[in-house]
PDB file of N, CA and C in Angstrom:
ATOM      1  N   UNK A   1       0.845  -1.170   0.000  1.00  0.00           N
ATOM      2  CA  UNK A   1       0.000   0.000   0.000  1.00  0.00           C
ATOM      3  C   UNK A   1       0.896   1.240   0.000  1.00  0.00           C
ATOM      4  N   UNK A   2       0.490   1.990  -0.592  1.00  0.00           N
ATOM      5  CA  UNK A   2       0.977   3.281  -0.610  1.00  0.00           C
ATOM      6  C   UNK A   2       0.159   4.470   0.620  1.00  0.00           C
ATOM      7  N   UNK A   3       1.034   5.046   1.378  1.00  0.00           N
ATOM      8  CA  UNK A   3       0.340   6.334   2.182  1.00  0.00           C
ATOM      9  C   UNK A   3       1.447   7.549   2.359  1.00  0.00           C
ATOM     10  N   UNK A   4       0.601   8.379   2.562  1.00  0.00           N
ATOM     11  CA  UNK A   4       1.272   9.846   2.575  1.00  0.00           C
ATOM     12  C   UNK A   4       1.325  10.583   4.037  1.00  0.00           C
ATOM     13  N   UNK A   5       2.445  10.949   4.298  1.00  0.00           N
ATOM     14  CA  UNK A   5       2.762  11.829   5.319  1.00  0.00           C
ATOM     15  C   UNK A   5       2.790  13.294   5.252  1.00  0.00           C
ATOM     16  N   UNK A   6       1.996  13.338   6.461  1.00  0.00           N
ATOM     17  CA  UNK A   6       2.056  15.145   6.391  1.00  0.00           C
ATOM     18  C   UNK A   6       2.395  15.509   7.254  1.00  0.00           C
ATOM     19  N   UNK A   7       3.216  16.391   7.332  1.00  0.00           N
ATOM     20  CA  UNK A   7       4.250  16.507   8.739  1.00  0.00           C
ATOM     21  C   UNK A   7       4.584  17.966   8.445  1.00  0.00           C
ATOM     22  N   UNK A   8       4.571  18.909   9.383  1.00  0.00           N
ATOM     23  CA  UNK A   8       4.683  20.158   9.156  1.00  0.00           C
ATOM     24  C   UNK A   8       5.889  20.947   9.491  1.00  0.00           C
ATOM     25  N   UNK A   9       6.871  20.170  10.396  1.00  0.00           N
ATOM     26  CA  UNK A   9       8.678  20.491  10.542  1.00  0.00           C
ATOM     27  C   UNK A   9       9.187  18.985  10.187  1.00  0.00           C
ATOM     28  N   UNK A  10      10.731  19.587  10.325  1.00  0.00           N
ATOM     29  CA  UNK A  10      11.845  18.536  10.356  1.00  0.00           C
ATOM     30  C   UNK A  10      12.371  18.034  11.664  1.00  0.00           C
ATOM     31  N   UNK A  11      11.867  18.731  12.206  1.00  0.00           N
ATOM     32  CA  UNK A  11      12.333  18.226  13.983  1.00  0.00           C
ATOM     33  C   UNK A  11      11.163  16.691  13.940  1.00  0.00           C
ATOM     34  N   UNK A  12      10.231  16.854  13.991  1.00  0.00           N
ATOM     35  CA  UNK A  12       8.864  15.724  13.870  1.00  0.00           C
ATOM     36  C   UNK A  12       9.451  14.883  15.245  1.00  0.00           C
ATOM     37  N   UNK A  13       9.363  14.934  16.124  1.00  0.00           N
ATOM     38  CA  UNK A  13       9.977  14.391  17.267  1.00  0.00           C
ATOM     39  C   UNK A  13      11.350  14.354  17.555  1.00  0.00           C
ATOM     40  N   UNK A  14      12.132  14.680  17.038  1.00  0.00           N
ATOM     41  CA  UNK A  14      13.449  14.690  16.698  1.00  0.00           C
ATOM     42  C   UNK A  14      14.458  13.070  16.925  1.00  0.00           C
ATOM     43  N   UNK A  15      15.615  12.965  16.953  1.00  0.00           N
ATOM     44  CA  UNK A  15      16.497  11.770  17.287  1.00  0.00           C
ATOM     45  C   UNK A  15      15.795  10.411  16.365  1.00  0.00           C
ATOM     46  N   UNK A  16      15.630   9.639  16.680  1.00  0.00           N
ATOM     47  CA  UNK A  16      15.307   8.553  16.185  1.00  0.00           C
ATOM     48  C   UNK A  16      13.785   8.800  15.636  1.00  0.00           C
ATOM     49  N   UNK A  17      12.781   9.301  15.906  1.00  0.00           N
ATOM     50  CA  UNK A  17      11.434   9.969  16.089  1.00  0.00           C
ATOM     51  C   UNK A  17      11.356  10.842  14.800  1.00  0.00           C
ATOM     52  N   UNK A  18      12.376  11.219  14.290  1.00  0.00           N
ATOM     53  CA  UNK A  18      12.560  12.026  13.346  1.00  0.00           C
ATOM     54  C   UNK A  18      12.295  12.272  12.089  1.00  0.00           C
ATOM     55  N   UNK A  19      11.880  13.263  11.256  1.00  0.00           N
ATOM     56  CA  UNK A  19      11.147  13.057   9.975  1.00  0.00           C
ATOM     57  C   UNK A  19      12.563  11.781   9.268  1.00  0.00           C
ATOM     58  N   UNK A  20      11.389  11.243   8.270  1.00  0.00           N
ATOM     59  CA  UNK A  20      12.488  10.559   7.467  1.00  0.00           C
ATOM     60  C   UNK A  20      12.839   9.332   8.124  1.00  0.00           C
ATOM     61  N   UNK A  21      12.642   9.072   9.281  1.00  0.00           N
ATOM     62  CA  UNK A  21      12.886   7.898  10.168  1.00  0.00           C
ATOM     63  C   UNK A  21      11.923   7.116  10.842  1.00  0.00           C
ATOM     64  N   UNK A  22      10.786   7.871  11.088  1.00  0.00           N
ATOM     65  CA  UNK A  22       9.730   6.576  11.827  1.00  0.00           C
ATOM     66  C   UNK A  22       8.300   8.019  11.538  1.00  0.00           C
ATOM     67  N   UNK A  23       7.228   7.068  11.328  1.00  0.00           N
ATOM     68  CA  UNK A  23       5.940   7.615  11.602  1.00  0.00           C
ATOM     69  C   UNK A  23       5.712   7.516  13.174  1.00  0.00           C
ATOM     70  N   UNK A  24       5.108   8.945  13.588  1.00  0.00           N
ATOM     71  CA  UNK A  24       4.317   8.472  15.135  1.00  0.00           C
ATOM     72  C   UNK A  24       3.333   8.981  15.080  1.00  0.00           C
ATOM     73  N   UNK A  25       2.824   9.165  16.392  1.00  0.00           N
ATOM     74  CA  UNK A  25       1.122  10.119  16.905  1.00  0.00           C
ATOM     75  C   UNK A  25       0.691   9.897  18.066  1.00  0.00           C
ATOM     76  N   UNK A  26       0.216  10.522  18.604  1.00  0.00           N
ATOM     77  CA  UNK A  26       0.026  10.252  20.141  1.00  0.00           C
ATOM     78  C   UNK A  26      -1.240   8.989  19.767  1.00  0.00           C
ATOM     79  N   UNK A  27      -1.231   8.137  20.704  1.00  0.00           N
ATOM     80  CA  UNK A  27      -1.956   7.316  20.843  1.00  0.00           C
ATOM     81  C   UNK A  27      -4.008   7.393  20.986  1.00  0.00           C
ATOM     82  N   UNK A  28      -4.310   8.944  22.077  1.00  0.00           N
ATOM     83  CA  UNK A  28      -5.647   9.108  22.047  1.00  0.00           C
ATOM     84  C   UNK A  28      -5.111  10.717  22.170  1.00  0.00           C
ATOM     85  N   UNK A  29      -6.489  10.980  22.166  1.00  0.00           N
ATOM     86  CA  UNK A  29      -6.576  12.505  22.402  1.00  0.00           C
ATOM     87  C   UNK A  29      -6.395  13.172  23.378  1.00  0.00           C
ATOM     88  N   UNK A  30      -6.055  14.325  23.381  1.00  0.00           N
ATOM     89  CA  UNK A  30      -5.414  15.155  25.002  1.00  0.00           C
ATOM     90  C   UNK A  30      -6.796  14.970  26.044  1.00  0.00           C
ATOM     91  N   UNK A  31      -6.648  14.605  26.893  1.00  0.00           N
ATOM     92  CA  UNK A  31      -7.999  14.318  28.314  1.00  0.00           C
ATOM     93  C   UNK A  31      -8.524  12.822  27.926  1.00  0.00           C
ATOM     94  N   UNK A  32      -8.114  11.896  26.653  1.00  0.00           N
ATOM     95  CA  UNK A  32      -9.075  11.035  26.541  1.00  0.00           C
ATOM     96  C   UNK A  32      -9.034   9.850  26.365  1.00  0.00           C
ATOM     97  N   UNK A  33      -8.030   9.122  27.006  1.00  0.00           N
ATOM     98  CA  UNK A  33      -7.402   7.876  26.566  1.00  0.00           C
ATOM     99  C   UNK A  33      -7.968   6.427  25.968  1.00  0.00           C
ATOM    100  N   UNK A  34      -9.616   6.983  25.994  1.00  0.00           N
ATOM    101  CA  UNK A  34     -10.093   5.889  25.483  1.00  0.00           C
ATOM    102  C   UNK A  34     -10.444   6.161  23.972  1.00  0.00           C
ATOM    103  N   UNK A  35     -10.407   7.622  23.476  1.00  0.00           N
ATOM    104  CA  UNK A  35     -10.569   7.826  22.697  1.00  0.00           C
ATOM    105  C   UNK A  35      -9.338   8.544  21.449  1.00  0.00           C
ATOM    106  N   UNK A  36      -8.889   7.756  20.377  1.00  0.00           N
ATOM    107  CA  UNK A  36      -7.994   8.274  19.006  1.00  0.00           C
ATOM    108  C   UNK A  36      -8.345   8.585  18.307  1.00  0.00           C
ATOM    109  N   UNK A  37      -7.833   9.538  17.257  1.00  0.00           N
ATOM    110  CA  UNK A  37      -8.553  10.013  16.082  1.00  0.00           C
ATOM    111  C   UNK A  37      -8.339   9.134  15.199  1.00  0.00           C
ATOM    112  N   UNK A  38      -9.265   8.792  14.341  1.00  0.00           N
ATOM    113  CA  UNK A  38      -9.258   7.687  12.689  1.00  0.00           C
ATOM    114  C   UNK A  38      -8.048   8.270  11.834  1.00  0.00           C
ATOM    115  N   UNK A  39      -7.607   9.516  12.191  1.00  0.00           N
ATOM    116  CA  UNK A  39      -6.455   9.648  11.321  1.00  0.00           C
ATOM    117  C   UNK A  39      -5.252   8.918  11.931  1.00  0.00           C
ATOM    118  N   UNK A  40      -4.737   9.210  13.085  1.00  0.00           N
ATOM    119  CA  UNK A  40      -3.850   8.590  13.704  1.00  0.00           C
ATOM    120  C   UNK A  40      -4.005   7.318  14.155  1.00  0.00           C
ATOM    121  N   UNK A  41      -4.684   6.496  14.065  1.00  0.00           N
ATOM    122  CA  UNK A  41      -5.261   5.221  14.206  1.00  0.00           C
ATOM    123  C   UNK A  41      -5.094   4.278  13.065  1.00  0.00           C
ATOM    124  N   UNK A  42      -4.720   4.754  11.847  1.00  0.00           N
ATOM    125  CA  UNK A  42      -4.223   4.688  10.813  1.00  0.00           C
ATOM    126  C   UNK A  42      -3.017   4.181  10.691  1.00  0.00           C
ATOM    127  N   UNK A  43      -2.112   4.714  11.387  1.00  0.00           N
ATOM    128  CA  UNK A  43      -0.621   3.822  11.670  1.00  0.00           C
ATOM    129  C   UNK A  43      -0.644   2.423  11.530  1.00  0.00           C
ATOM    130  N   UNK A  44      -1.783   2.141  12.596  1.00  0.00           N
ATOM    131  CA  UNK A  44      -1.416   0.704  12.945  1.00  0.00           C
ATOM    132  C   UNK A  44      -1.787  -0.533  11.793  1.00  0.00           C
ATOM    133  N   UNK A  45      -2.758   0.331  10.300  1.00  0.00           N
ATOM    134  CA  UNK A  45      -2.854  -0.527   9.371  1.00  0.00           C
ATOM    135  C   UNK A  45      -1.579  -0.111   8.482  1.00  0.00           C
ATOM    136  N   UNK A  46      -0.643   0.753   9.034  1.00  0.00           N
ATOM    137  CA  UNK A  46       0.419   0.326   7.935  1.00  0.00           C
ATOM    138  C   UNK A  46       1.644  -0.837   8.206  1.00  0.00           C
ATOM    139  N   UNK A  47       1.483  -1.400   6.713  1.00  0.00           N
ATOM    140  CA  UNK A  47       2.622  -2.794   7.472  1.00  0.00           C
ATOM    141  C   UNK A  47       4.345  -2.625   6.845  1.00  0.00           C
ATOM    142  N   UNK A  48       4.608  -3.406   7.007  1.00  0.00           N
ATOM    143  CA  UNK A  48       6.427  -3.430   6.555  1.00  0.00           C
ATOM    144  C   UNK A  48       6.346  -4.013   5.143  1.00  0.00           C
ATOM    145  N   UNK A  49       7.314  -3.097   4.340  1.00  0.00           N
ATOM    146  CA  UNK A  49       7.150  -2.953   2.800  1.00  0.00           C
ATOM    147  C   UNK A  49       6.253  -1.661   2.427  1.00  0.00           C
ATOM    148  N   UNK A  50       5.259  -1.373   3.022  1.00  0.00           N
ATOM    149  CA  UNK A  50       4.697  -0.344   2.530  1.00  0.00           C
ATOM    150  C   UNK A  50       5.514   0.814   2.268  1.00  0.00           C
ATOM    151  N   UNK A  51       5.038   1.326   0.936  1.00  0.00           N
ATOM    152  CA  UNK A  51       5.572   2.924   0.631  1.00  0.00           C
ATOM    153  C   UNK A  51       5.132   4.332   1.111  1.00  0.00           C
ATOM    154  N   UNK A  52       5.706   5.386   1.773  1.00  0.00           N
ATOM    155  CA  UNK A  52       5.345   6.406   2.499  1.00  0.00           C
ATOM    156  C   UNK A  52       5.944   7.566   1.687  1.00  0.00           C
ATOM    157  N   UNK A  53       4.713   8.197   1.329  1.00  0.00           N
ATOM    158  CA  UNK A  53       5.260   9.756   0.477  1.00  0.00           C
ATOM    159  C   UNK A  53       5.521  10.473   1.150  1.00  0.00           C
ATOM    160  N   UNK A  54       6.315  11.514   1.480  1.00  0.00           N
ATOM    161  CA  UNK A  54       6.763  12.269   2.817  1.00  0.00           C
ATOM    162  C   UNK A  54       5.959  13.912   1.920  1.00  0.00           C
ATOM    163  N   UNK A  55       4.693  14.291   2.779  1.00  0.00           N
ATOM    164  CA  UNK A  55       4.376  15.128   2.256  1.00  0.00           C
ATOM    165  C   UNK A  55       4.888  16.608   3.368  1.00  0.00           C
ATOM    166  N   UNK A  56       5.556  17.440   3.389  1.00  0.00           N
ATOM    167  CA  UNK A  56       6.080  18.288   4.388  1.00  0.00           C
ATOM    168  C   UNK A  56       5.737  19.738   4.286  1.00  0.00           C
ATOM    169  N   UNK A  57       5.364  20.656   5.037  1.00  0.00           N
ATOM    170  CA  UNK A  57       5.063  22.383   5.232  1.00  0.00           C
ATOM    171  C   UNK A  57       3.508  22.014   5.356  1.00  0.00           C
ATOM    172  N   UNK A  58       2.937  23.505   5.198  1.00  0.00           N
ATOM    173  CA  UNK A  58       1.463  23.669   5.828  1.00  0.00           C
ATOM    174  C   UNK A  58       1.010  25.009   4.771  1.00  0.00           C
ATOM    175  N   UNK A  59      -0.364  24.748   3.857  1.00  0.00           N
ATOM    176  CA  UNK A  59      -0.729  25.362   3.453  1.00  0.00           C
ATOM    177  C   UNK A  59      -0.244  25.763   2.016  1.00  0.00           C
ATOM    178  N   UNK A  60       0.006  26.740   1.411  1.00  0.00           N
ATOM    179  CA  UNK A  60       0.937  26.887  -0.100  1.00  0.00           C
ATOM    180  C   UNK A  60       2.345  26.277  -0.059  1.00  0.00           C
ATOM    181  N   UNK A  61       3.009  26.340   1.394  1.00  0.00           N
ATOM    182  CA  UNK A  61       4.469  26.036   1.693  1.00  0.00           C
ATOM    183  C   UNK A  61       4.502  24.225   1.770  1.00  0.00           C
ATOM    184  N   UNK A  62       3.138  23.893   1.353  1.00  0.00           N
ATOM    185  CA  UNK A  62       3.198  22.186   1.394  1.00  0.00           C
ATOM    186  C   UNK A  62       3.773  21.527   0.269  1.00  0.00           C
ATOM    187  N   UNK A  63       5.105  20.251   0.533  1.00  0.00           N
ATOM    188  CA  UNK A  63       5.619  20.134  -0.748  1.00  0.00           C
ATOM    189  C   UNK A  63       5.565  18.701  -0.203  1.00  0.00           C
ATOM    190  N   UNK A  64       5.894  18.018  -1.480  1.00  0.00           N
ATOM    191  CA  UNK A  64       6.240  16.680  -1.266  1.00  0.00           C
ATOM    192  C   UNK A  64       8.078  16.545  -1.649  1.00  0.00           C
ATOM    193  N   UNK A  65       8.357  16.118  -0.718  1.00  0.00           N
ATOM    194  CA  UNK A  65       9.683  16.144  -0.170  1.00  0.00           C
ATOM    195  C   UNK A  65      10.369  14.990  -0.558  1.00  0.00           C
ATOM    196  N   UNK A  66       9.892  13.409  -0.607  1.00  0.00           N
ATOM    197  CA  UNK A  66      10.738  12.224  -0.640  1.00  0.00           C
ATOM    198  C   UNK A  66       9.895  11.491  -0.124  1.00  0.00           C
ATOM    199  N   UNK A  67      10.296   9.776  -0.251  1.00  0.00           N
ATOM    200  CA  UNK A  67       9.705   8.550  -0.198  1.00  0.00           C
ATOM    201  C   UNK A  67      10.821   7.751   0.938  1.00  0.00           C
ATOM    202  N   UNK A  68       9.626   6.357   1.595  1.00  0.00           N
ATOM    203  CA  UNK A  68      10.534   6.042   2.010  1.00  0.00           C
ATOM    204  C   UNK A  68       9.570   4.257   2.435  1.00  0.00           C
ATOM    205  N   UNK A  69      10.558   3.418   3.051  1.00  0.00           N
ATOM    206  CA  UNK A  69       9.410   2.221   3.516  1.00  0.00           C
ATOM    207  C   UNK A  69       9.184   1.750   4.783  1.00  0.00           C
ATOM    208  N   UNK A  70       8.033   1.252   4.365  1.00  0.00           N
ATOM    209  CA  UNK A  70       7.888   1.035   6.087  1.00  0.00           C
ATOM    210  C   UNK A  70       8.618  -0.089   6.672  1.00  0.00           C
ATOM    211  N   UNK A  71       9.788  -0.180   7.508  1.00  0.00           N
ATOM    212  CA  UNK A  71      10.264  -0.954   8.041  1.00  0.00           C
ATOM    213  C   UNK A  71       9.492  -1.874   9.114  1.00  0.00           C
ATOM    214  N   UNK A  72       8.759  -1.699   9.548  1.00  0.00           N
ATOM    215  CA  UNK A  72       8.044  -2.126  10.515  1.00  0.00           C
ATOM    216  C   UNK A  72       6.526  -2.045  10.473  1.00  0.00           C
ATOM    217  N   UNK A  73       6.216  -3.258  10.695  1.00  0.00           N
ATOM    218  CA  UNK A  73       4.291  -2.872  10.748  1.00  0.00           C
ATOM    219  C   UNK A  73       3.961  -1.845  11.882  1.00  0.00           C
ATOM    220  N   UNK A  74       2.683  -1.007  11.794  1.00  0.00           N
ATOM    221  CA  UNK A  74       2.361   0.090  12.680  1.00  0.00           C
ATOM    222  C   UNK A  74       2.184  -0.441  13.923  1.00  0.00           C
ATOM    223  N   UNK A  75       2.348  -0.120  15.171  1.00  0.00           N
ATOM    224  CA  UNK A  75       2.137  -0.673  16.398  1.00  0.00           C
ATOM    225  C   UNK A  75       2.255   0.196  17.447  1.00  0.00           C
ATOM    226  N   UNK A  76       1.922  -0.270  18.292  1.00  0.00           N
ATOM    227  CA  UNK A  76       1.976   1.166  20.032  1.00  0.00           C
ATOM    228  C   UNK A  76       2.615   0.904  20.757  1.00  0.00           C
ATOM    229  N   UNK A  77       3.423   1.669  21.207  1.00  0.00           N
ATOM    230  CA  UNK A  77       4.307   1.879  22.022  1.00  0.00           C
ATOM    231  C   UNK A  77       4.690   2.873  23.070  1.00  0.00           C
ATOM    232  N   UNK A  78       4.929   2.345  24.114  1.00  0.00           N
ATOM    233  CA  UNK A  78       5.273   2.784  25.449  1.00  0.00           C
ATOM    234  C   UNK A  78       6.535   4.218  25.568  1.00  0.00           C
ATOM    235  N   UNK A  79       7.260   4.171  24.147  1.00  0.00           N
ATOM    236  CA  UNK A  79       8.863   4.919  24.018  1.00  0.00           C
ATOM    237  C   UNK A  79       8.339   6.265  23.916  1.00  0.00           C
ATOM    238  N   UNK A  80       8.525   7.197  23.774  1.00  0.00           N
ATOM    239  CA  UNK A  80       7.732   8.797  23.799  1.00  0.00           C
ATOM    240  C   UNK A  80       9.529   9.047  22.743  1.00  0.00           C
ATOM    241  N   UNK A  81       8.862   9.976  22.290  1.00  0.00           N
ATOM    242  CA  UNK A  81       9.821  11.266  21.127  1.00  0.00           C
ATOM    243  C   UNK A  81      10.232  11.804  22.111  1.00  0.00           C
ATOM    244  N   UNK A  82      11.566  11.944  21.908  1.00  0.00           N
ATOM    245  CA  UNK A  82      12.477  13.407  22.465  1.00  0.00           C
ATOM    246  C   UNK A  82      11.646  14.581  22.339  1.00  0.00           C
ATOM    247  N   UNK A  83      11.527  14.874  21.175  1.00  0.00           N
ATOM    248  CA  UNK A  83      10.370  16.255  21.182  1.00  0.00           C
ATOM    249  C   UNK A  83       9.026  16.219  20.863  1.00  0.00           C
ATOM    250  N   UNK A  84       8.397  15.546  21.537  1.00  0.00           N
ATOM    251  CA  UNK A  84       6.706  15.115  21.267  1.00  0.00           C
ATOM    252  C   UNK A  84       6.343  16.610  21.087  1.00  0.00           C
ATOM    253  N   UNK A  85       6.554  18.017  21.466  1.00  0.00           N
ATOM    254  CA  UNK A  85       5.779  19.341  21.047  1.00  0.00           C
ATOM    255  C   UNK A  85       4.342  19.365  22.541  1.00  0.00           C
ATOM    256  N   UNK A  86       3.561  19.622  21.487  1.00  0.00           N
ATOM    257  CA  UNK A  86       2.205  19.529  21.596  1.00  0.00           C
ATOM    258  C   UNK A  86       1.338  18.242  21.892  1.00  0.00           C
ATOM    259  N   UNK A  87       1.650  17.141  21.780  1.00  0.00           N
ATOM    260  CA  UNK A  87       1.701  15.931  21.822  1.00  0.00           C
ATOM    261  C   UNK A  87       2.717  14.973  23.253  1.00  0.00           C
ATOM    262  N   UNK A  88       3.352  15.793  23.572  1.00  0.00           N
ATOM    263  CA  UNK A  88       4.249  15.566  25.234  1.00  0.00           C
ATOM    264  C   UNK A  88       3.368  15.020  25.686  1.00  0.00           C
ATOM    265  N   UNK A  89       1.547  15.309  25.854  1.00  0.00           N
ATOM    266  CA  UNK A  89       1.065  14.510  26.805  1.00  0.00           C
ATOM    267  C   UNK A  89       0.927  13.184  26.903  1.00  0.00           C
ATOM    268  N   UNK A  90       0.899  12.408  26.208  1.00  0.00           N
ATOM    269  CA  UNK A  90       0.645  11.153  26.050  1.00  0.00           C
ATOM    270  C   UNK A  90       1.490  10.402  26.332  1.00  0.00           C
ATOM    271  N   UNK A  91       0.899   9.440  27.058  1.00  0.00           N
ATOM    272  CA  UNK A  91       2.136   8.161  27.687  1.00  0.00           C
ATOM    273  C   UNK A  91       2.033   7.098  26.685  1.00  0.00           C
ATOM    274  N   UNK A  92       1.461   7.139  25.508  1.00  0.00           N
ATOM    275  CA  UNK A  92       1.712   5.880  24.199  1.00  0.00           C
ATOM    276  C   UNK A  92       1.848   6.455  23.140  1.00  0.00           C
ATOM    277  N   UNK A  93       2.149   5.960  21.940  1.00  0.00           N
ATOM    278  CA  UNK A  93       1.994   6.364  21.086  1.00  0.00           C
ATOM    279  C   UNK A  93       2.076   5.293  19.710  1.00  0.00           C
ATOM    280  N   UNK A  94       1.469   5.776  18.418  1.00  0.00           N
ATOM    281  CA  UNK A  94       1.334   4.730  17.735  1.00  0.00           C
ATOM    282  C   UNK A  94       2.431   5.331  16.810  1.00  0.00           C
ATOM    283  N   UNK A  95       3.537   3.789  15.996  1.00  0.00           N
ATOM    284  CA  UNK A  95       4.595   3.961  15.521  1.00  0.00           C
ATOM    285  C   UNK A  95       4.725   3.145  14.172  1.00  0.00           C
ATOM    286  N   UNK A  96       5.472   3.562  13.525  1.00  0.00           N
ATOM    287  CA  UNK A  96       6.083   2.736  11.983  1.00  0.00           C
ATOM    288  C   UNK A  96       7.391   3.275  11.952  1.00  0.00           C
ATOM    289  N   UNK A  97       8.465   1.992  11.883  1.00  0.00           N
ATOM    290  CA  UNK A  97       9.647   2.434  11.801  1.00  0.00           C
ATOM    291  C   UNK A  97      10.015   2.913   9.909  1.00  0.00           C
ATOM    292  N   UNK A  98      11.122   3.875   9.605  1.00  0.00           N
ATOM    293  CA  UNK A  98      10.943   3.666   8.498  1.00  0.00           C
ATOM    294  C   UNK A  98      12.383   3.493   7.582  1.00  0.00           C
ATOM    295  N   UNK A  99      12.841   3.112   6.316  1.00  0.00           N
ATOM    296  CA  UNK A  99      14.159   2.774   6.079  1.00  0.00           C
ATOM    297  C   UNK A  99      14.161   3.862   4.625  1.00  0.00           C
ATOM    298  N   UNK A 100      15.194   3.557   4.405  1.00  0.00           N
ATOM    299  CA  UNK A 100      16.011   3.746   2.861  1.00  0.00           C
ATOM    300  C   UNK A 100      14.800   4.984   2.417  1.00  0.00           C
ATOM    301  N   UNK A 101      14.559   6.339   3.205  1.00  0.00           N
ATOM    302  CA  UNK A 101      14.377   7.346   3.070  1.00  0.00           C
ATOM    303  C   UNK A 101      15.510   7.766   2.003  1.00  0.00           C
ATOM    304  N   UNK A 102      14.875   8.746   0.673  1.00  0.00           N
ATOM    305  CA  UNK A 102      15.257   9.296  -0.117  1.00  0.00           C
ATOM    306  C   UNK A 102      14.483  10.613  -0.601  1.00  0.00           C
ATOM    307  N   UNK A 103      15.331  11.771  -0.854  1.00  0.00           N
ATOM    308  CA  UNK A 103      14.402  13.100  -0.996  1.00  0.00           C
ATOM    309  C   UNK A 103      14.356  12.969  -2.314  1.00  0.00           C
ATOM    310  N   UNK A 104      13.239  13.615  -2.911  1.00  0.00           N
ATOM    311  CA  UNK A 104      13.327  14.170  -4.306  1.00  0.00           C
ATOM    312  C   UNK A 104      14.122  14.893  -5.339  1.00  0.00           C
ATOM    313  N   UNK A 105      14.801  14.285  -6.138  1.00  0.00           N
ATOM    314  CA  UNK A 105      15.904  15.232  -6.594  1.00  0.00           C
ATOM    315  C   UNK A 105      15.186  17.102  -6.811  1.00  0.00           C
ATOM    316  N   UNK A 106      13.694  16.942  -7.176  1.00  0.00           N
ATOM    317  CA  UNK A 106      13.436  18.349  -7.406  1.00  0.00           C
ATOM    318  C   UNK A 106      12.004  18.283  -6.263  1.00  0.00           C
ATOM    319  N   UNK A 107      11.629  19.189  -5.235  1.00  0.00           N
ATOM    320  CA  UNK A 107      10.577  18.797  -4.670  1.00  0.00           C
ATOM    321  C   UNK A 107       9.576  19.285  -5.476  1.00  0.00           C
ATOM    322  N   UNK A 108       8.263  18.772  -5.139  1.00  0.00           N
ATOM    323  CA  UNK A 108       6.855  18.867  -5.521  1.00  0.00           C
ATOM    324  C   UNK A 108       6.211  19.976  -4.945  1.00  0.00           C
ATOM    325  N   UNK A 109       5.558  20.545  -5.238  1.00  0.00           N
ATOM    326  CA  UNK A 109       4.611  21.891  -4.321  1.00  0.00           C
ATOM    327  C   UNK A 109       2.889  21.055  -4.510  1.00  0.00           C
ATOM    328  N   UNK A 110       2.373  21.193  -3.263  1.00  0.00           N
ATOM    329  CA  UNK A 110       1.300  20.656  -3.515  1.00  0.00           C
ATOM    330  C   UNK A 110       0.270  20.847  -4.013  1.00  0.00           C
ATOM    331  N   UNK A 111       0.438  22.791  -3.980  1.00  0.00           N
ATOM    332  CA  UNK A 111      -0.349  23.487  -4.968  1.00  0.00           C
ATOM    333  C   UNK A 111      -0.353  23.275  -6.305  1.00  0.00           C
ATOM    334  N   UNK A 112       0.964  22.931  -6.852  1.00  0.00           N
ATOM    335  CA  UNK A 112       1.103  22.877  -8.481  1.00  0.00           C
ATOM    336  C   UNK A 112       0.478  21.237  -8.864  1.00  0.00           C
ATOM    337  N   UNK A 113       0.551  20.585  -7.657  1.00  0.00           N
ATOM    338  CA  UNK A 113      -0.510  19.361  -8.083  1.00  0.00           C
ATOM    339  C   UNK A 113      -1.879  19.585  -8.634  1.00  0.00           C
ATOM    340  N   UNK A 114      -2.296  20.378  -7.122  1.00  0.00           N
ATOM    341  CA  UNK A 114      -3.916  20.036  -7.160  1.00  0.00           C
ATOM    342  C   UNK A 114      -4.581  21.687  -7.844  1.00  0.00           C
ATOM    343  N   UNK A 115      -3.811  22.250  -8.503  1.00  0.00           N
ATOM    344  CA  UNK A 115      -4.088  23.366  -9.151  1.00  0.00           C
ATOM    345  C   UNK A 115      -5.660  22.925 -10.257  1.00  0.00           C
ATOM    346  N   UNK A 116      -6.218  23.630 -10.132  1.00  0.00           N
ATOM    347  CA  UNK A 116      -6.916  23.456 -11.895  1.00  0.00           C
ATOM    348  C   UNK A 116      -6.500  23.681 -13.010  1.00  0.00           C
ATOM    349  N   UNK A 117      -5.832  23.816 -13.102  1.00  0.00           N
ATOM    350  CA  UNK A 117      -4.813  23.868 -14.433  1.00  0.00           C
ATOM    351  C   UNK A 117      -4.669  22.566 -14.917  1.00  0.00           C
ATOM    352  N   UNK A 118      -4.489  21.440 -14.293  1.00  0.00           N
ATOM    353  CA  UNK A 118      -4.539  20.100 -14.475  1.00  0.00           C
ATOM    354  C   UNK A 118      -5.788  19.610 -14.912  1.00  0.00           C
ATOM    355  N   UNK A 119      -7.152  19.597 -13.927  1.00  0.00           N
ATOM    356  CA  UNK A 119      -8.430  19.458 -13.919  1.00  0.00           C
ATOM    357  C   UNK A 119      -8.955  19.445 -15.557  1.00  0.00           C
TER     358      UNK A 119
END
């Protein structure tokens, strides 16, 4: 399967956690541990071999950056990111390790994708 990452820095947890190196997400929502969002819940159907588009920035500054695979099927884990951010609260989190990350020799803008000009 193919899926796309959207990740809005390069820090993305930083150290091992790090863009280019593993998918994460906090496990449930801030106050709600019984409850995750269907987006981040999503991890755990990605398996090892899968391909990950690294989609990166926010808004016009959104590009597609590089590809990479999933080393590991999605799963939860107890380990927390060096820099979880906004996301610090959570004592789990759901993970995909990832390998043989490669950037785009020219990046993509996501605007010049989904422009109508194409349409």
């Amino acid at each position: 399967m193919i899926w796309i990452e959207m990740s809005r820095d390069e820090t993305h947890g930083g150290g091992e956690w790090g863009f280019g190196k593993c998918l994460w997400s906090p496990s449930y929502k801030r106050g709600d541990k019984k409850s995750s969002w269907l987006f981040w819940k999503n991890l755990l159907d990605v398996q090892q071999g899968d391909i990950i588009i690294h989609l990166r920035g926010k808004g016009h500054l959104a590009t597609f950056v590089g590809y990479s695979v999933a080393a590991t099927d999605g799963h939860e884990t107890l380990e927390h990111p060096p820099e979880a951010g906004k996301w610090n609260y959570a004592t789990s989190y759901f993970r995909v390790l990832l390998k043989d990350y490669q950037e785009f020799k020219e990046p993509i803008k996501l605007d010049n994708e989904t422009s109508s000009n194409y349409v």
